[in-house]
Protein backbone atom coordinates (compact mmCIF):
# COMPACT_ATOMS: atom_id res chain seq x y z
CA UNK A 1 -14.37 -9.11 -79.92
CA UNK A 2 -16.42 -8.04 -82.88
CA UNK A 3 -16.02 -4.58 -83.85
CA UNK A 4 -17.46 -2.17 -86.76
CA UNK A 5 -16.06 1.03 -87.48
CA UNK A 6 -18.58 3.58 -88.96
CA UNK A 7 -18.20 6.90 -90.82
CA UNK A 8 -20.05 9.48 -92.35
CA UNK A 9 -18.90 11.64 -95.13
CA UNK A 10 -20.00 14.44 -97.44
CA UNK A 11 -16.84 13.97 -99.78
CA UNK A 12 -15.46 11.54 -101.98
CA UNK A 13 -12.46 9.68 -100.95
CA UNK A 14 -10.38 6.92 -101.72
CA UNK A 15 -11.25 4.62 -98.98
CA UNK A 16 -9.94 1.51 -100.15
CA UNK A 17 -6.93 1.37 -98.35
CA UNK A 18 -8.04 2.48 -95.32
CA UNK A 19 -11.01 -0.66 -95.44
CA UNK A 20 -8.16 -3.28 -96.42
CA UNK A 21 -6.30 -1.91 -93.49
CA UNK A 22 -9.88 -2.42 -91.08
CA UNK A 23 -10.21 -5.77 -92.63
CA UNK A 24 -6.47 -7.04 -91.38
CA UNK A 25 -7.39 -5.89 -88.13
CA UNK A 26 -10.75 -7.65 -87.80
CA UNK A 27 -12.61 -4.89 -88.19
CA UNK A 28 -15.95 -4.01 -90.06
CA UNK A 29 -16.09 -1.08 -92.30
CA UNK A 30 -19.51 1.07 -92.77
CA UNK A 31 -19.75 4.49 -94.16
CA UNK A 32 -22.51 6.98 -95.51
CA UNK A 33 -22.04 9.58 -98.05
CA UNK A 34 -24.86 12.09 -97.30
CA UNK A 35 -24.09 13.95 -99.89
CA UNK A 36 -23.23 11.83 -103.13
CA UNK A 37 -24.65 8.45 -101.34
CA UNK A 38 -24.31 6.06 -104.60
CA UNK A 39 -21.54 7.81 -106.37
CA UNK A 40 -19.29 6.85 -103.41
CA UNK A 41 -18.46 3.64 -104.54
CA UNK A 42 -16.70 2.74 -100.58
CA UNK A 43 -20.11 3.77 -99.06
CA UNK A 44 -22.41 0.77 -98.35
CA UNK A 45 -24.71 2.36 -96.22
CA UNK A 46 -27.54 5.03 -97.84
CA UNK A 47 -29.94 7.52 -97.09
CA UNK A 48 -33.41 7.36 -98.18
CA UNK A 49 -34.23 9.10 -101.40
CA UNK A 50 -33.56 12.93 -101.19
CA UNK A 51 -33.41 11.99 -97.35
CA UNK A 52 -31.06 15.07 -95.43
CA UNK A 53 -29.31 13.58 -92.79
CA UNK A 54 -27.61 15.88 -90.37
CA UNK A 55 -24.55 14.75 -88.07
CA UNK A 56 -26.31 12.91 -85.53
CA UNK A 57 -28.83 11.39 -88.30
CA UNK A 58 -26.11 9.78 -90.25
CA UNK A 59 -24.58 8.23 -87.08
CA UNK A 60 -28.22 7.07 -86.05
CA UNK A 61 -28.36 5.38 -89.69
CA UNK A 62 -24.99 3.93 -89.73
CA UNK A 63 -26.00 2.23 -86.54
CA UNK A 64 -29.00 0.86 -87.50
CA UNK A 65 -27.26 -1.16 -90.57
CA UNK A 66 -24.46 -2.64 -88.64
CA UNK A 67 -26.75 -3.65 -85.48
CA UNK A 68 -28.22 -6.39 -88.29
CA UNK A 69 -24.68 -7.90 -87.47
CA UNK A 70 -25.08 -7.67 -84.08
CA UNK A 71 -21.29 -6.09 -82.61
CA UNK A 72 -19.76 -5.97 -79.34
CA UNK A 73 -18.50 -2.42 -79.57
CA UNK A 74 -19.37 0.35 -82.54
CA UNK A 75 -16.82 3.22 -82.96
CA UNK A 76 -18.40 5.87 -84.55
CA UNK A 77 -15.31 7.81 -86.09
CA UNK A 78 -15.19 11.27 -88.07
CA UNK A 79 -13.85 10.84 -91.69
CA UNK A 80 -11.01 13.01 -91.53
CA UNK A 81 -9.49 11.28 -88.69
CA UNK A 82 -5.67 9.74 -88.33
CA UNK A 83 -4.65 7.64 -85.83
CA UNK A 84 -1.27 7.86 -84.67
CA UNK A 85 0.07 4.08 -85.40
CA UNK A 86 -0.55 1.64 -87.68
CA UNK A 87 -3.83 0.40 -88.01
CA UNK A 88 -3.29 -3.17 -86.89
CA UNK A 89 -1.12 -2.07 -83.75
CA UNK A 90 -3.94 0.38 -82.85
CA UNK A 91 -6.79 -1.96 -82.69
CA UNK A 92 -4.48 -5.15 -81.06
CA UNK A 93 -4.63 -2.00 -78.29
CA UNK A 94 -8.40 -1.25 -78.52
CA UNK A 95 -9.14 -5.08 -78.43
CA UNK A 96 -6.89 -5.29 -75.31
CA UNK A 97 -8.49 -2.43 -73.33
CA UNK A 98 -11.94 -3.73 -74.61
CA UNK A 99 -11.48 -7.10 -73.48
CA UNK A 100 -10.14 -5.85 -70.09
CA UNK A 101 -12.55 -3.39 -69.06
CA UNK A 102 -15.43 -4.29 -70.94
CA UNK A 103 -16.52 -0.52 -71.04
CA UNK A 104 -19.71 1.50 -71.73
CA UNK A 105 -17.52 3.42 -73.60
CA UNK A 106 -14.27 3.65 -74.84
CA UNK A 107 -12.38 6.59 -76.20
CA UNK A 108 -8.69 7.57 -77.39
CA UNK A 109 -6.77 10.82 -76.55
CA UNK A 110 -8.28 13.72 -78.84
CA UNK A 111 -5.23 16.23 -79.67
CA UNK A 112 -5.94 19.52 -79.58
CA UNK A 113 -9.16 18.85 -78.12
CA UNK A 114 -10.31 22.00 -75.19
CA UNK A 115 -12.17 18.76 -73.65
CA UNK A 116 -8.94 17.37 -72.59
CA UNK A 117 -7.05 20.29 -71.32
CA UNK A 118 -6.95 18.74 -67.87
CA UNK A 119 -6.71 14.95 -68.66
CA UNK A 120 -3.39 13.70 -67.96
CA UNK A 121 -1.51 13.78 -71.75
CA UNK A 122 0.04 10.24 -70.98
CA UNK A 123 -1.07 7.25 -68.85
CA UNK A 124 0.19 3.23 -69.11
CA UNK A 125 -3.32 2.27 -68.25
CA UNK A 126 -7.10 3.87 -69.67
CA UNK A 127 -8.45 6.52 -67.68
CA UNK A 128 -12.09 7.23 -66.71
CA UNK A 129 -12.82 10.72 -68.14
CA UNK A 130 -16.70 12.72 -68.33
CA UNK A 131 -17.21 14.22 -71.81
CA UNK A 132 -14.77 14.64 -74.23
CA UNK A 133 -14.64 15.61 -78.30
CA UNK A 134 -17.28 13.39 -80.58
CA UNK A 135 -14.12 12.25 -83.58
CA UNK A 136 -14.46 9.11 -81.89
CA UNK A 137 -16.95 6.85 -79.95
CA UNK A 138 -16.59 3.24 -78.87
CA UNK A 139 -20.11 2.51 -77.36
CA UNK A 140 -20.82 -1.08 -76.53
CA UNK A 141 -23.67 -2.49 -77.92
CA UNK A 142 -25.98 -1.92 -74.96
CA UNK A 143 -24.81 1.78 -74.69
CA UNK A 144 -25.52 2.06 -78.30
CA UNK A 145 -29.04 0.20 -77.94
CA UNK A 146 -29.93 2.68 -75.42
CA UNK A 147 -28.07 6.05 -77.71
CA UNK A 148 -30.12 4.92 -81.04
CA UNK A 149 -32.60 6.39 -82.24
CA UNK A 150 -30.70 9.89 -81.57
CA UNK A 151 -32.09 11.99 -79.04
CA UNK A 152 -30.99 15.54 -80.46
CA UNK A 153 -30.86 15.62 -84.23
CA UNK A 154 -27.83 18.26 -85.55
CA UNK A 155 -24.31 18.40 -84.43
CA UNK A 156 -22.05 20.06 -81.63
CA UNK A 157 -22.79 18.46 -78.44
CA UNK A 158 -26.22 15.98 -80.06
CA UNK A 159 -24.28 12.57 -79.01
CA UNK A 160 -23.19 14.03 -75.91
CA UNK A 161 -26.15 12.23 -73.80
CA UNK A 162 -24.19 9.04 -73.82
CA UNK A 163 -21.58 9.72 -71.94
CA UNK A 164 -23.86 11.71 -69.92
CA UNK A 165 -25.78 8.23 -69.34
CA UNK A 166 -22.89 6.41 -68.78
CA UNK A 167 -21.14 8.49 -66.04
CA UNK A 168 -23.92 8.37 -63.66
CA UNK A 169 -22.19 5.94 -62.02
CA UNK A 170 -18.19 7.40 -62.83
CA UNK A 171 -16.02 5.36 -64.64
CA UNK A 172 -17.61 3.70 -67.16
CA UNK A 173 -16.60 5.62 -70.06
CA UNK A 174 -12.64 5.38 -70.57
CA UNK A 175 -9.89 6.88 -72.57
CA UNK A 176 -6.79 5.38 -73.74
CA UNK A 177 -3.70 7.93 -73.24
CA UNK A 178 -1.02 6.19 -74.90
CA UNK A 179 -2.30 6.68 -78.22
CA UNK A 180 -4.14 9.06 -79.86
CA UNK A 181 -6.46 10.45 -83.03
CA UNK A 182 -6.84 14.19 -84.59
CA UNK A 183 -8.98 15.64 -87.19
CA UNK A 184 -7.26 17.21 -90.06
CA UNK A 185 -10.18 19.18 -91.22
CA UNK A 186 -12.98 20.57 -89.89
CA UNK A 187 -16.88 21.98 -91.33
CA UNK A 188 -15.92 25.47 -92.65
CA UNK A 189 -19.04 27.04 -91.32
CA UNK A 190 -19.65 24.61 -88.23
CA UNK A 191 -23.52 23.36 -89.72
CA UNK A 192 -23.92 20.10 -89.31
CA UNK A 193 -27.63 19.44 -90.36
CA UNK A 194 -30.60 19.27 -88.51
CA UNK A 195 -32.42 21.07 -86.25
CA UNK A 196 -29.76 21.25 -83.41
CA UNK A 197 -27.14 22.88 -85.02
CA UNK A 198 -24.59 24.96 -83.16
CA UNK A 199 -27.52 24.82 -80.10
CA UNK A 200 -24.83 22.74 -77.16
CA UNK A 201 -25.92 25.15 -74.29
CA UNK A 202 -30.14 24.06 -75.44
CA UNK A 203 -28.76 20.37 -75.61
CA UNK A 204 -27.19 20.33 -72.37
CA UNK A 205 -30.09 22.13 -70.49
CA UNK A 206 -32.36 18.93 -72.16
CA UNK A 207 -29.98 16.39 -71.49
CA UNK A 208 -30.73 16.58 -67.30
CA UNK A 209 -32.33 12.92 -67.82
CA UNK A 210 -29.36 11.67 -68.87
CA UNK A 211 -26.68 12.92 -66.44
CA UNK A 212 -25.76 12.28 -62.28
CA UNK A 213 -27.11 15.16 -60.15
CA UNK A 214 -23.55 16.26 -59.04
CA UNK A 215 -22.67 17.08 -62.84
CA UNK A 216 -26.49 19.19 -63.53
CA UNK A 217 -26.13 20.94 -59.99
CA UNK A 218 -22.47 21.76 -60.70
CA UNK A 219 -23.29 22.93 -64.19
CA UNK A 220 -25.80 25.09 -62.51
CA UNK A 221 -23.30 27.12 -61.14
CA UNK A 222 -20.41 27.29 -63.36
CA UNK A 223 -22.16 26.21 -66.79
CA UNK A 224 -21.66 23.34 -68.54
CA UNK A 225 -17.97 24.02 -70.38
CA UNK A 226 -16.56 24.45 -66.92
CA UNK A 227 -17.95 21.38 -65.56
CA UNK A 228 -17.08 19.32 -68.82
CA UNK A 229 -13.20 20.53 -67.82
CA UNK A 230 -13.37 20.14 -64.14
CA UNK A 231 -15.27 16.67 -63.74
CA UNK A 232 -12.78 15.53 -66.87
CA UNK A 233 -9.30 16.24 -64.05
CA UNK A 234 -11.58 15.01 -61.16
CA UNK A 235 -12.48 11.38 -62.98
CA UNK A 236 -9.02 11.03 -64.36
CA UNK A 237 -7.46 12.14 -61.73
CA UNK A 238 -8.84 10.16 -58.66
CA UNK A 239 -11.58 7.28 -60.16
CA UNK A 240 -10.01 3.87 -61.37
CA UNK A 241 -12.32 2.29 -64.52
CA UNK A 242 -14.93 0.22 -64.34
CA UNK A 243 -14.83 -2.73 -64.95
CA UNK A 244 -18.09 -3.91 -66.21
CA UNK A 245 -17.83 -8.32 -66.57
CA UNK A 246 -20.11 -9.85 -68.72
């Protein structure tokens, strides 16, 4: 299974561990700096020349390098996030589940995510869930050729529409329970760039192409956090994954 793991940044870290670490386990390591781009001497991918990239631009651009290598599965990953294992034991489990289910998309259990309230905490085998928290996306390459170019260009809820996509037919998008990732910092003021920013309700309301008709109607009546919470414990809770053979 050939898998990249891509980051953005706007900080300047030492990375170099963590990409020895991605290398052991077979995986490919891309990040961005949008804001110091060639002084980051662990980024290898770059924006254009006083190009602004906002949240969902830098993902967008991150793809469109490592597609040249042509993946099975992309994780788009925030650059403050920890996983709770080593690095080699927690993709030998992501390769597993990958080569299992063959998903749309995979994710991992987000802690302290509201998204997850009513997700069971623990589970011996993935779960199909609806939408959960952005730190980390595992689209296949088919989900990402359809995700890419971004539909929504900012942040908070912009990448949503894949898992929108993916869930019209429930249970192709699946989380892993027995393991898990957190953030351990977050924007300060919440912008993320672009033109989107802090606009989820406007992204939802535009996202209708993208989603079943059960999730707009229900959203209709009890908005979309509600349904985000309730369709989450309904998936989990009585669907089985996909499992989608190639």
């Amino acid at each position: 299974m050939k898998i990249a793991w891509l980051e953005q940044s706007g900080l300047l870290q030492e990375r170099a561990e963590w990409q020895q670490q991605l290398e052991n386990a077979g995986v490919a390591f891309y990040r961005l700096n949008w804001r110091h781009a060639q002084d980051d001497p662990f980024a290898n991918v770059f924006p254009e020349k006083d190009e602004r990239l906002s949240w969902s631009k830098g993902r967008e651009r991150l793809y469109l390098e490592a597609k040249k290598k042509d993946y099975d599965y992309y994780i788009f990953a925030d650059d403050d996030l920890v996983l709770d294992r080593p690095v080699t034991e927690f993709f030998a489990k992501i390769d597993d589940v990958l080569s299992e289910y063959r998903p749309r998309m995979l994710m991992v259990k987000g802690e302290r995510s509201w998204q997850e309230i009513y997700i069971p905490k623990t589970s011996k085998s993935p779960v199909p869930i609806f939408v959960v928290d952005l730190q980390f996306q595992c689209l296949s390459r088919e989900t990402a050729e359809f995700a890419f170019p971004v539909k929504f260009d900012g942040g908070w809820g912009t990448l949503w529409y894949p898992m929108l996509y993916c869930n019209r037919k429930p249970g192709n998008v699946i989380s892993i329970r027995d393991m898990s990732v957190k953030n351990t910092a977050h924007s300060a003021d919440g912008d993320y760039g672009g033109v989107e920013n802090m606009n989820a309700g406007s992204i939802w309301e535009r996202s209708r192409p993208y989603m079943s008709l059960h999730a707009w109607l229900l959203s209709k009546l009890v908005g979309h956090v509600k349904t985000i919470m309730y369709l989450n414990w309904v998936y989990s809770k009585y669907l089985r994954p996909r499992k989608n053979v190639r």
